[in-house]
PDB file of N, CA and C in Angstrom:
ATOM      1  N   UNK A   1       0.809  -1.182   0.000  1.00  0.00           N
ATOM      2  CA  UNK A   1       0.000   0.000   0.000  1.00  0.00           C
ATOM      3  C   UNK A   1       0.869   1.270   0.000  1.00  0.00           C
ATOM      4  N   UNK A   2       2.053   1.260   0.653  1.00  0.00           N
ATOM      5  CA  UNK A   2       2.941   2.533   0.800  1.00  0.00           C
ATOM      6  C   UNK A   2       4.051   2.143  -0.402  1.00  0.00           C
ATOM      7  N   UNK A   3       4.090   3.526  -0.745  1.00  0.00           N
ATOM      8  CA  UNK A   3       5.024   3.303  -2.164  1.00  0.00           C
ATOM      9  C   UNK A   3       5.658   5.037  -2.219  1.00  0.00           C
ATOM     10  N   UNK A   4       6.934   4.702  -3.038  1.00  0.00           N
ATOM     11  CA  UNK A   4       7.962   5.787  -3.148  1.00  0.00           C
ATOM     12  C   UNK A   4       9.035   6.502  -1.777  1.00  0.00           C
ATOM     13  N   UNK A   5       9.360   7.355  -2.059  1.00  0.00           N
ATOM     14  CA  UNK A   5      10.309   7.923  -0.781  1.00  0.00           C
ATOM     15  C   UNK A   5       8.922   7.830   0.390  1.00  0.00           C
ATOM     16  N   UNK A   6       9.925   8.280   1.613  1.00  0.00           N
ATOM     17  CA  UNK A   6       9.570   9.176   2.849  1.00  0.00           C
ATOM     18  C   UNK A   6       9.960  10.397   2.578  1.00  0.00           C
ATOM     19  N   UNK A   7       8.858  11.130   3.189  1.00  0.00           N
ATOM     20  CA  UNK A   7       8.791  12.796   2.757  1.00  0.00           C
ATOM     21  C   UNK A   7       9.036  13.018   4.111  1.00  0.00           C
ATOM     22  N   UNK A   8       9.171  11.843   5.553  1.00  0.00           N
ATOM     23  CA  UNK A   8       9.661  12.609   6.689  1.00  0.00           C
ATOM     24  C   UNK A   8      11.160  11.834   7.138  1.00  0.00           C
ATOM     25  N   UNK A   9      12.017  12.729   7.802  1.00  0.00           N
ATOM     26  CA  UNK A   9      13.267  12.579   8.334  1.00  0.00           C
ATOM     27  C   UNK A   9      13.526  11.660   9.323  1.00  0.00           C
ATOM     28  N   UNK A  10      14.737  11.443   9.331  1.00  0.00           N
ATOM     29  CA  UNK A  10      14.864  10.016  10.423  1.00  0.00           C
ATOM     30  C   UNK A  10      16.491  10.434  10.852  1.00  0.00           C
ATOM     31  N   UNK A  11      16.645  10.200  11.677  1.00  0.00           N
ATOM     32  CA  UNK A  11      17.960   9.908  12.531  1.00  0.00           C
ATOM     33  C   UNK A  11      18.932   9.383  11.886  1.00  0.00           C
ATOM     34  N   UNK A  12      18.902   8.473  11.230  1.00  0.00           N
ATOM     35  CA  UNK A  12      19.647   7.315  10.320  1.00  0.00           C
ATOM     36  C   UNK A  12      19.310   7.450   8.935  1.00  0.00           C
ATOM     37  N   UNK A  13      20.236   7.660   7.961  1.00  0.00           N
ATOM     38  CA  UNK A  13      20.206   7.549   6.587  1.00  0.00           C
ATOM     39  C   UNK A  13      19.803   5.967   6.041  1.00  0.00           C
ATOM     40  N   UNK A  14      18.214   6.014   6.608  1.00  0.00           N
ATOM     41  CA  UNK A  14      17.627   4.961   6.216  1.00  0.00           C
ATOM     42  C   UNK A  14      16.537   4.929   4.997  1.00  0.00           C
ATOM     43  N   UNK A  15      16.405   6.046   4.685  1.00  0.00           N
ATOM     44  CA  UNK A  15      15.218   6.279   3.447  1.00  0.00           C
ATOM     45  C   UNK A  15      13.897   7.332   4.311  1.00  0.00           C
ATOM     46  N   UNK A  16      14.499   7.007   5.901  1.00  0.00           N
ATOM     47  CA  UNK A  16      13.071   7.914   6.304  1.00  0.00           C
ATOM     48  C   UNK A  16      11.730   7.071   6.609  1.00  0.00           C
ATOM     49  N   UNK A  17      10.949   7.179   8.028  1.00  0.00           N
ATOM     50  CA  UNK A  17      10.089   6.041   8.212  1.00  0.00           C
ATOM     51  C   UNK A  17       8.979   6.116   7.154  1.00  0.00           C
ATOM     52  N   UNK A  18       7.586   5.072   7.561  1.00  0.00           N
ATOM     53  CA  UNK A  18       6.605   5.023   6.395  1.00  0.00           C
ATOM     54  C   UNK A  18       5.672   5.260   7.347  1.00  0.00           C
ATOM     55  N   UNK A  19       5.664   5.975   8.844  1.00  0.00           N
ATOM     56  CA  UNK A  19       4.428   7.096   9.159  1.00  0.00           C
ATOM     57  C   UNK A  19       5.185   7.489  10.404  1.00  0.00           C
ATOM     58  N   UNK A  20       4.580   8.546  10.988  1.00  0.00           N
ATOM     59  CA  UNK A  20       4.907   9.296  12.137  1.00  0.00           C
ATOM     60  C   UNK A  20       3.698   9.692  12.982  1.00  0.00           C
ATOM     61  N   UNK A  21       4.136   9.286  14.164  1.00  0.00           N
ATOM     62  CA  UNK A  21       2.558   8.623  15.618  1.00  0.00           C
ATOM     63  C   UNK A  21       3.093  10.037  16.319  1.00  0.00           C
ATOM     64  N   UNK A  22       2.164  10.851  16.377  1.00  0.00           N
ATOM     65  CA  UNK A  22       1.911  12.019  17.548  1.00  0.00           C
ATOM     66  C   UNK A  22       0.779  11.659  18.281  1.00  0.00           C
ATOM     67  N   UNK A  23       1.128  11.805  19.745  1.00  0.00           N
ATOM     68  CA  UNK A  23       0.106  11.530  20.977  1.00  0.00           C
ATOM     69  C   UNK A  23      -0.630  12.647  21.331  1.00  0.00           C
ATOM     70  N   UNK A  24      -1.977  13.049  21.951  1.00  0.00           N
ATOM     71  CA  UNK A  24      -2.241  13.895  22.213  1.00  0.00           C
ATOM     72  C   UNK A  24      -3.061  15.590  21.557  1.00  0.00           C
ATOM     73  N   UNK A  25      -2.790  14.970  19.893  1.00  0.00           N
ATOM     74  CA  UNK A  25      -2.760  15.194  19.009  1.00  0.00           C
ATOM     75  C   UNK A  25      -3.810  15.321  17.978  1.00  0.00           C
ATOM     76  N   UNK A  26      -5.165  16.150  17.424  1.00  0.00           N
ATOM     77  CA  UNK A  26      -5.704  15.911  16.499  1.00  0.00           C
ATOM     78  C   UNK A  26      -5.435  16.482  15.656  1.00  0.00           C
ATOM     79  N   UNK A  27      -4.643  15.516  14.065  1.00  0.00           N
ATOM     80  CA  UNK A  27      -3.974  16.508  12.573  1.00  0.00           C
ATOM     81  C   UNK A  27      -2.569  17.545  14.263  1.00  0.00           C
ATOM     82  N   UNK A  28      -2.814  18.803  14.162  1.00  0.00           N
ATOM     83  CA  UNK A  28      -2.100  19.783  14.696  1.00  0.00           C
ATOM     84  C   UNK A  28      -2.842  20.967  15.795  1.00  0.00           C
ATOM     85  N   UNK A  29      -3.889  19.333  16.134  1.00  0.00           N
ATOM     86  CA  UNK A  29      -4.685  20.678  17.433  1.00  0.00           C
ATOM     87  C   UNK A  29      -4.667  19.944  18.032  1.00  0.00           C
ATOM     88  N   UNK A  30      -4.039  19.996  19.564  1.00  0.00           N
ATOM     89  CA  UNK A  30      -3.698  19.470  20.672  1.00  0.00           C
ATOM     90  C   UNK A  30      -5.071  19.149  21.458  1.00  0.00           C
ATOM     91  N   UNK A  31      -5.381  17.807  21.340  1.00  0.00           N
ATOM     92  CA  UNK A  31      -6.572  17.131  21.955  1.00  0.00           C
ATOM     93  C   UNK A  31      -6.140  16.187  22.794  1.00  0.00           C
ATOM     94  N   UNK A  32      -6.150  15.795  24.242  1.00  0.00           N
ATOM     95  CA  UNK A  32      -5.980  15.110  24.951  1.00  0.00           C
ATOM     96  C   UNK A  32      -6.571  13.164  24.758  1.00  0.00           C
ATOM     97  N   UNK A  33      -6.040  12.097  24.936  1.00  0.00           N
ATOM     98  CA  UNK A  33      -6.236  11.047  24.333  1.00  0.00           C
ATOM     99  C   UNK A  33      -6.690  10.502  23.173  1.00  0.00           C
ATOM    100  N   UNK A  34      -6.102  11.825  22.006  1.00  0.00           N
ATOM    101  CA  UNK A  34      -6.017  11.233  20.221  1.00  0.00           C
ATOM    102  C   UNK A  34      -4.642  10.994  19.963  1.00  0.00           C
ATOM    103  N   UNK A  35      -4.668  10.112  18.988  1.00  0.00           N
ATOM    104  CA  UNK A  35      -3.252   9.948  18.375  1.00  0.00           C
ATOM    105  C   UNK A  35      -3.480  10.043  16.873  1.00  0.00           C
ATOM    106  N   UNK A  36      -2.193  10.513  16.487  1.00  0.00           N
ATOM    107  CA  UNK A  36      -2.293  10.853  15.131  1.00  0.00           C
ATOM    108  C   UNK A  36      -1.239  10.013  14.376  1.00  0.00           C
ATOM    109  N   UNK A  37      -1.472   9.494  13.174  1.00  0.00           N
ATOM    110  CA  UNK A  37      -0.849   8.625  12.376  1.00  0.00           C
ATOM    111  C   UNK A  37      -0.782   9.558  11.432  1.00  0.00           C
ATOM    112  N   UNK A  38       0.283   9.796  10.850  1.00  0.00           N
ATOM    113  CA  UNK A  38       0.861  10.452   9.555  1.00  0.00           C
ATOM    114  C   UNK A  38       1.690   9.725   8.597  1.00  0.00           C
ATOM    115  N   UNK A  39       1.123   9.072   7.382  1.00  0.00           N
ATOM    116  CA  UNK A  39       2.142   8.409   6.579  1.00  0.00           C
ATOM    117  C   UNK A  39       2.555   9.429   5.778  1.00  0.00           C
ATOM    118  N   UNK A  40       3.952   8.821   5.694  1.00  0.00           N
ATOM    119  CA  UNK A  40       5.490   9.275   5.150  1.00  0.00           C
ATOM    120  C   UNK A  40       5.390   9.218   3.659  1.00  0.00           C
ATOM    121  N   UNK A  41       4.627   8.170   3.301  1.00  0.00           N
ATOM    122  CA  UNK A  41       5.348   8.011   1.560  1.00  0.00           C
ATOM    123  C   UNK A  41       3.202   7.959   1.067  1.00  0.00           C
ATOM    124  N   UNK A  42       3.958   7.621  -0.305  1.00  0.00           N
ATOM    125  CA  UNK A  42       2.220   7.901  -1.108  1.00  0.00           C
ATOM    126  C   UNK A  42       1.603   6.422  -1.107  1.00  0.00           C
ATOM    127  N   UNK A  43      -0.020   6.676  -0.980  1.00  0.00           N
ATOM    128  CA  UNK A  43      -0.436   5.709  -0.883  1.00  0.00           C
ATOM    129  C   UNK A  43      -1.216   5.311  -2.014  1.00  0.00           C
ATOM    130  N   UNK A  44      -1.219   3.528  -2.401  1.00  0.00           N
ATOM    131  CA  UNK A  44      -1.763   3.616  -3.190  1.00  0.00           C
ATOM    132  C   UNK A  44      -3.109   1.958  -2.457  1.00  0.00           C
ATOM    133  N   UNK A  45      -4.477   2.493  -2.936  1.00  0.00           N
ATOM    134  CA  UNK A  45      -5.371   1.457  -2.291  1.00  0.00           C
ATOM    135  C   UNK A  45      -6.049   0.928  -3.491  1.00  0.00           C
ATOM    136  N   UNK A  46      -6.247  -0.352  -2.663  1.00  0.00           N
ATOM    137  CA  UNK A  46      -7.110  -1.237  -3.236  1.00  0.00           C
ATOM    138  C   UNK A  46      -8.351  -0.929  -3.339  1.00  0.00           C
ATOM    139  N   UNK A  47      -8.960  -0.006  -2.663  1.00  0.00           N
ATOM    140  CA  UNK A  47     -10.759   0.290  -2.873  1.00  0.00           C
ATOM    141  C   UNK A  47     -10.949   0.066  -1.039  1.00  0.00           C
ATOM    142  N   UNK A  48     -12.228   1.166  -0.960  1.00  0.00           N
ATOM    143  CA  UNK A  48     -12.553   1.334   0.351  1.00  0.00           C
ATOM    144  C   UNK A  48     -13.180   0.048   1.389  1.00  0.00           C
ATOM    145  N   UNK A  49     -12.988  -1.386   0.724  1.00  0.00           N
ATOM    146  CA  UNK A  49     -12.951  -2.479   1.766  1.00  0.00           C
ATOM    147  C   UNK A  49     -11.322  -2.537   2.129  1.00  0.00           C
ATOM    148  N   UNK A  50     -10.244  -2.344   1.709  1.00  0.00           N
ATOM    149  CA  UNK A  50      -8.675  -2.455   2.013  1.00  0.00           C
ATOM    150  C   UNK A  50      -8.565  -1.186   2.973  1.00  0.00           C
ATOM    151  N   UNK A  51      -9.279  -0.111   2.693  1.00  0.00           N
ATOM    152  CA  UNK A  51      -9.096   1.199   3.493  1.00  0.00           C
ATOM    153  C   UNK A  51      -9.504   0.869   4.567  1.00  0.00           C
ATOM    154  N   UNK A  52     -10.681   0.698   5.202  1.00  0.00           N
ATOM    155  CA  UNK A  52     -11.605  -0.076   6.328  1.00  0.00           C
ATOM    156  C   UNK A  52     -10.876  -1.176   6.881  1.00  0.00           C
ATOM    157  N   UNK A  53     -10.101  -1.851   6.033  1.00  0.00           N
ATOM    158  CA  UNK A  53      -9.228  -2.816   7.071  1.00  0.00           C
ATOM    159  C   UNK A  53      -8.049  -2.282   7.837  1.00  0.00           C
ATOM    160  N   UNK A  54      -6.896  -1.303   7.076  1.00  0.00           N
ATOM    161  CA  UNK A  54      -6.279  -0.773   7.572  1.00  0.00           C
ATOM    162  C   UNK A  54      -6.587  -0.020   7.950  1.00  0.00           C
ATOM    163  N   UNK A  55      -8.063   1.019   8.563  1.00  0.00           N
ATOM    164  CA  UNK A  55      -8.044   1.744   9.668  1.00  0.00           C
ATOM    165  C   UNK A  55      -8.428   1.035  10.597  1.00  0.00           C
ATOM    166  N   UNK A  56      -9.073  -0.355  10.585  1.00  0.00           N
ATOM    167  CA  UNK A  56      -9.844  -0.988  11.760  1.00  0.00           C
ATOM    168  C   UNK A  56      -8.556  -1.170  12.594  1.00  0.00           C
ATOM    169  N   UNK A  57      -7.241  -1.701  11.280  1.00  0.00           N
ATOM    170  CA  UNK A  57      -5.915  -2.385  12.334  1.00  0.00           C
ATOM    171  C   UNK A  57      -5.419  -1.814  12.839  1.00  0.00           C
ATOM    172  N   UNK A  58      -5.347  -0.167  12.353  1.00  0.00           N
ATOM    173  CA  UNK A  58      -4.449   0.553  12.665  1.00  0.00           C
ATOM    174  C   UNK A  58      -5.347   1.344  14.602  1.00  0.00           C
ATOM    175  N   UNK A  59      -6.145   1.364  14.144  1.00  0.00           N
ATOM    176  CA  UNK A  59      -7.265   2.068  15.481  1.00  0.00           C
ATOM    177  C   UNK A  59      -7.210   0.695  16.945  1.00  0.00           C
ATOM    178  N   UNK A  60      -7.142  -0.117  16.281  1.00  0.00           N
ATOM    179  CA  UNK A  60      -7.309  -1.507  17.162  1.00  0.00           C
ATOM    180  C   UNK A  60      -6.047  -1.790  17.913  1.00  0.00           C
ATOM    181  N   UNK A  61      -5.405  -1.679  16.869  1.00  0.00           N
ATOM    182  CA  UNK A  61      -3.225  -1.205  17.446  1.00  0.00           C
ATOM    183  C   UNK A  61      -3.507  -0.125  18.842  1.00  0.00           C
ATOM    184  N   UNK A  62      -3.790   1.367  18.173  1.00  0.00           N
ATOM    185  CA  UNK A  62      -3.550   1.545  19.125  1.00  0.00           C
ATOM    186  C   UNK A  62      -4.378   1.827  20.386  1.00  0.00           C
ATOM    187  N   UNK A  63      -5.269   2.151  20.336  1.00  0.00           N
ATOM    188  CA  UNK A  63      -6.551   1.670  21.147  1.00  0.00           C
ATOM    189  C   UNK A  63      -6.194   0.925  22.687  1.00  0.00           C
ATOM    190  N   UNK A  64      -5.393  -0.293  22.162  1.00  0.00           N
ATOM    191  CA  UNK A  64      -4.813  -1.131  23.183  1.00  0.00           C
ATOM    192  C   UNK A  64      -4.234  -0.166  24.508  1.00  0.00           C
ATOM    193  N   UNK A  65      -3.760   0.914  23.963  1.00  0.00           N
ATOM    194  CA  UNK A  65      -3.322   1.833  25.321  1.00  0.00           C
ATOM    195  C   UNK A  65      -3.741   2.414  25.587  1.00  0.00           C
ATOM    196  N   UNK A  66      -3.687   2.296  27.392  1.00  0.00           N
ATOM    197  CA  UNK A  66      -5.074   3.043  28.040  1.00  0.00           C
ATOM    198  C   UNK A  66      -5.239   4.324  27.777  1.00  0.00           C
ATOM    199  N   UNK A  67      -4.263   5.462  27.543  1.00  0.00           N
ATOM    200  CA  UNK A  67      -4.484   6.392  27.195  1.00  0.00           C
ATOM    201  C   UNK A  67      -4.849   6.944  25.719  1.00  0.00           C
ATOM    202  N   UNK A  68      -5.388   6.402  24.982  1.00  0.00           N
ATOM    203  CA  UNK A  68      -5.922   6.369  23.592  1.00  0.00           C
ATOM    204  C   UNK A  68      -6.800   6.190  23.427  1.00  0.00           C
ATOM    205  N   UNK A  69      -7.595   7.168  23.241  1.00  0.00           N
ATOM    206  CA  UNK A  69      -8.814   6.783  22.917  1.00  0.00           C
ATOM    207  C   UNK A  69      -9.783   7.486  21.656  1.00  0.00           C
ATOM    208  N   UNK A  70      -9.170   7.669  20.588  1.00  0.00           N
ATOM    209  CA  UNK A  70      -9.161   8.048  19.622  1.00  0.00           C
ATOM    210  C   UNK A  70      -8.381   8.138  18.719  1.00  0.00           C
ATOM    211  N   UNK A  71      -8.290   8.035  16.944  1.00  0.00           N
ATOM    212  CA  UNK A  71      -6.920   7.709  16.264  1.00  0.00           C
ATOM    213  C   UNK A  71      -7.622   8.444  14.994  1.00  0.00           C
ATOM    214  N   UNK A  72      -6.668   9.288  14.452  1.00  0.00           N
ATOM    215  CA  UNK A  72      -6.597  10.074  13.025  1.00  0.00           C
ATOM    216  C   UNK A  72      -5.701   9.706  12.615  1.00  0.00           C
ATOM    217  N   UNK A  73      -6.164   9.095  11.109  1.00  0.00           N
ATOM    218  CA  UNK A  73      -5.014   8.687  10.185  1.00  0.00           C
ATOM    219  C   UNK A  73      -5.212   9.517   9.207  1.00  0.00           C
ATOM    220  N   UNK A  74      -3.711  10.352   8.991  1.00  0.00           N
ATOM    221  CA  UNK A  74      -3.931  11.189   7.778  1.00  0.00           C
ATOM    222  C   UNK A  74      -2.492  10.419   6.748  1.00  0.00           C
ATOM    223  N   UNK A  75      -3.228  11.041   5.287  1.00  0.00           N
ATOM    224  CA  UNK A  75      -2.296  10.808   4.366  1.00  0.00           C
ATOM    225  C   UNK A  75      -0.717  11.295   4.758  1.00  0.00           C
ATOM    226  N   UNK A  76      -0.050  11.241   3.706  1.00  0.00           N
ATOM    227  CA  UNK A  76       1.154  12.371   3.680  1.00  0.00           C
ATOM    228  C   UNK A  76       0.514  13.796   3.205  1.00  0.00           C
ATOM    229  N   UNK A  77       0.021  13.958   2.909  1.00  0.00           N
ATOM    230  CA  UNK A  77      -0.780  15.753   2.845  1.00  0.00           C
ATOM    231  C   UNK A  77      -1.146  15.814   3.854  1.00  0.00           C
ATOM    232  N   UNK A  78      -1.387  15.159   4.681  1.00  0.00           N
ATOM    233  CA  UNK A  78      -2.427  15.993   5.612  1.00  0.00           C
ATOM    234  C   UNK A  78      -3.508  15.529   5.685  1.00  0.00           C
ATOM    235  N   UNK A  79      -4.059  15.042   4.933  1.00  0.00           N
ATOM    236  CA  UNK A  79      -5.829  14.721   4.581  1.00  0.00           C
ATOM    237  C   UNK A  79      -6.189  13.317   5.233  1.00  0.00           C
ATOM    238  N   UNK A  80      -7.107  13.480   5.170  1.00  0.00           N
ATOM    239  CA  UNK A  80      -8.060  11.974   5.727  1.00  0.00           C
ATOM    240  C   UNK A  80      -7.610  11.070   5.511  1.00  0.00           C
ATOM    241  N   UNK A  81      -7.291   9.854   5.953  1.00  0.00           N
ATOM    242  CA  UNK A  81      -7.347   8.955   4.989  1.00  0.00           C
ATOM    243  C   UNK A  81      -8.760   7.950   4.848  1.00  0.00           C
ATOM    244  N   UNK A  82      -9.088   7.211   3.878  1.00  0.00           N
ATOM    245  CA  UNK A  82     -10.000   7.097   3.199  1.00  0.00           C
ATOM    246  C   UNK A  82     -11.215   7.790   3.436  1.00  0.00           C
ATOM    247  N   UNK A  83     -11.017   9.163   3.568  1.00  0.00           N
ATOM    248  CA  UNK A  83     -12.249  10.311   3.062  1.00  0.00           C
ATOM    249  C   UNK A  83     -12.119  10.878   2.153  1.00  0.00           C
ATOM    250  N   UNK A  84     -12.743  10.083   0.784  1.00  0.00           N
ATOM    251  CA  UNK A  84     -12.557  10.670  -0.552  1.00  0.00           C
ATOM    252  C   UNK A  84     -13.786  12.233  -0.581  1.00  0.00           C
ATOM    253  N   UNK A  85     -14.489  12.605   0.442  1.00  0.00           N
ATOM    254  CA  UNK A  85     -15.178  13.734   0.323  1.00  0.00           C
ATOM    255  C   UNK A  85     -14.170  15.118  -0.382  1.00  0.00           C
ATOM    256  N   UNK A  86     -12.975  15.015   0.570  1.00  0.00           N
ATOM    257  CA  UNK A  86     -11.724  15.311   0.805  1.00  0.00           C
ATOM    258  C   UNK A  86     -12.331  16.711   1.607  1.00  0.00           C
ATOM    259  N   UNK A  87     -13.358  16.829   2.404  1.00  0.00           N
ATOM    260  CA  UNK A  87     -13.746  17.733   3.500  1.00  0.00           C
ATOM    261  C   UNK A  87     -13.212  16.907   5.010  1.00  0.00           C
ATOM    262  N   UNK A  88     -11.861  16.411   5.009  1.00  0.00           N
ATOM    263  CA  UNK A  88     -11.293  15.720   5.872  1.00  0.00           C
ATOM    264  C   UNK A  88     -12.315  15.888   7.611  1.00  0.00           C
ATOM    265  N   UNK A  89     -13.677  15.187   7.197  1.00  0.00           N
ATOM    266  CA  UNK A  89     -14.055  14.979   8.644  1.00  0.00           C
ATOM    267  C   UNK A  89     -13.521  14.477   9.966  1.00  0.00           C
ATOM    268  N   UNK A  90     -12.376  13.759   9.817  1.00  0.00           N
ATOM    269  CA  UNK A  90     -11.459  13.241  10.511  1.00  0.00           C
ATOM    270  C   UNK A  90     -11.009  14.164  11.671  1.00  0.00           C
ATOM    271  N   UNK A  91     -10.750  15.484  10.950  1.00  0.00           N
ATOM    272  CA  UNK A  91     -10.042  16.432  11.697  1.00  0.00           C
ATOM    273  C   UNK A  91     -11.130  17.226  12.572  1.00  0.00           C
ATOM    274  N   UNK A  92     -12.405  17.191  12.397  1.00  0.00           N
ATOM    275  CA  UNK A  92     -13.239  18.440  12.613  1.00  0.00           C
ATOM    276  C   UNK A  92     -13.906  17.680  14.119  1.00  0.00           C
TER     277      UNK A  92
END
């Protein structure tokens, strides 16, 4: 599903990870028990049953910790991920 560079930086001249987890976090407005998933490189999907699986896994991941209790996954832009509205309800 993740394909091409990382558009974010890494410590190690490794290519750069394929997302970046902020706690606390909704998109860039500081909300107490959200976490934010930001992928690094471009995505490419199979159709919105593959989207629905990887947010169920990705929410279910982190969920597991008690302090989480909410999860925004945005693209590498910024945007929703699988909200083709592209009025990124995610964030609001």
């Amino acid at each position: 599903m993740l394909s091409g560079p990382s558009n974010c930086s890494a410590p190690l001249p490794v290519g750069g990870p394929d997302f970046k987890l902020t706690l606390d976090k909704k998109g860039t407005i500081t909300e107490k028990g959200t976490a934010t998933v930001k992928f690094c490189r471009s995505l490419s999907s199979a159709g919105i049953g593959a989207d629905a699986r990887v947010t169920a896994e990705i929410n279910a991941t982190l969920k597991q910790f008690p302090g989480i209790k909410k999860v925004v996954i945005l693209t590498e832009d910024g945007h929703c991920f699988g909200d083709e509205s592209g009025k990124d309800f995610c964030l609001k």
